[in-house]
Protein backbone atom coordinates (compact mmCIF):
# COMPACT_ATOMS: atom_id res chain seq x y z
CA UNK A 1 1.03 169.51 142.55
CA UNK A 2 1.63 172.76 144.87
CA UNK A 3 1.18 174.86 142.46
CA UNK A 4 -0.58 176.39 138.94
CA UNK A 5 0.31 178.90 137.20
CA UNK A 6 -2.19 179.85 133.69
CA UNK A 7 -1.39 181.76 130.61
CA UNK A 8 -4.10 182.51 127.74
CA UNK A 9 -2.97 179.23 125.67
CA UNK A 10 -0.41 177.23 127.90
CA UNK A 11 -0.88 176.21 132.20
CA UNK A 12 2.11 175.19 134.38
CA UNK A 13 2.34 173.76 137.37
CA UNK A 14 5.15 172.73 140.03
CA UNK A 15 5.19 169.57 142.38
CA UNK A 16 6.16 168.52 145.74
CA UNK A 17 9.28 167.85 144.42
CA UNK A 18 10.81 170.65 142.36
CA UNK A 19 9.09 169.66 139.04
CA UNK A 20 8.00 171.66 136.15
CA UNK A 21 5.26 170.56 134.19
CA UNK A 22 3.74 172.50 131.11
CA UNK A 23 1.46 172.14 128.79
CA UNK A 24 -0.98 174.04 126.25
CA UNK A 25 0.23 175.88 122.75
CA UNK A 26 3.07 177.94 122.14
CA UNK A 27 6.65 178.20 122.66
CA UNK A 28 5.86 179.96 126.23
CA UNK A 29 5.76 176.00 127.05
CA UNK A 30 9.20 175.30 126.85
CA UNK A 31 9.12 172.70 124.71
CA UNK A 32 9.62 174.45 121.26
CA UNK A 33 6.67 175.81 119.25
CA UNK A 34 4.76 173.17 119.30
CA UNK A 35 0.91 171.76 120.80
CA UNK A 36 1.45 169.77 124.43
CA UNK A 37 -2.04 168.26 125.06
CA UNK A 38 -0.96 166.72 128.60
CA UNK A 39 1.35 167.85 131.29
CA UNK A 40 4.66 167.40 130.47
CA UNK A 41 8.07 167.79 132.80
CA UNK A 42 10.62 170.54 131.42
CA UNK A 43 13.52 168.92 130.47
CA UNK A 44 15.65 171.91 130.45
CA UNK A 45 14.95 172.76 134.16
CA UNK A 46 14.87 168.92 134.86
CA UNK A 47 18.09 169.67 137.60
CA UNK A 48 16.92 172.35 139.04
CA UNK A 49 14.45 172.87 142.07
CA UNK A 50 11.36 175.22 141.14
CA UNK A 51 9.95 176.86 144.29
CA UNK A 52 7.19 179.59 142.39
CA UNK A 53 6.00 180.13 138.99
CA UNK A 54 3.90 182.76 136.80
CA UNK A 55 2.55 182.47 133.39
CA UNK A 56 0.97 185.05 131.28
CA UNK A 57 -0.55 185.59 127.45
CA UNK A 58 3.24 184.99 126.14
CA UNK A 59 5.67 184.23 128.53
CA UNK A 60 6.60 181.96 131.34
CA UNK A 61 8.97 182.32 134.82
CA UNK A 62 9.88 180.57 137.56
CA UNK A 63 12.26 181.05 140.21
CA UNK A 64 14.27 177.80 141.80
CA UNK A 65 14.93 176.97 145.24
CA UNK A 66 18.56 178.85 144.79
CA UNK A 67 17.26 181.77 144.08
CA UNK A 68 17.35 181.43 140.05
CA UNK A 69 15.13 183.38 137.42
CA UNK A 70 14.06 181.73 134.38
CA UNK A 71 11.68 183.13 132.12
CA UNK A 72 11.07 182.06 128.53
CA UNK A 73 8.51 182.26 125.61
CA UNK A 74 7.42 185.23 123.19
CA UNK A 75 10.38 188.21 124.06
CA UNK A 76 8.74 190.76 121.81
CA UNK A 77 9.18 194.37 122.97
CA UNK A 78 11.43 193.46 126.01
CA UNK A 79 8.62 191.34 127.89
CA UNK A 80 11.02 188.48 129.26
């Protein structure tokens, strides 16, 4: 793990590799809107290479080694 990224319900983190992990409540996870008690690799960024992440109350981003935004969770009022 190089690094950690922690929202109010969910934490994230990014290894050596390129990995995402998540876990925690919410769909600001990734993985729909459901509890992930354990880290847990995103499967929809499973190709790419994630170089830095952020995580706040609702929402989740990370940017990948090509120079790719992603951001995801709870877009009320414009927020992602």
């Amino acid at each position: 793990i190089v690094g950690v990224a922690c929202g109010t319900h969910h934490t994230c983190a990014v290894t050596s590799t390129g990995s995402m992990l998540t876990w925690g409540e919410g769909i600001q996870t990734g993985h729909g809107e459901r509890t992930v008690l354990l880290p847990r690799l995103l499967q929809d960024l499973s190709s790419k290479v994630v170089v830095s992440l952020s995580a706040n109350g609702n929402h989740t981003a990370c940017v990948t080694k090509d120079g790719e935004l992603f951001t995801w969770g709870n877009g009320k009022c414009g927020k992602l």
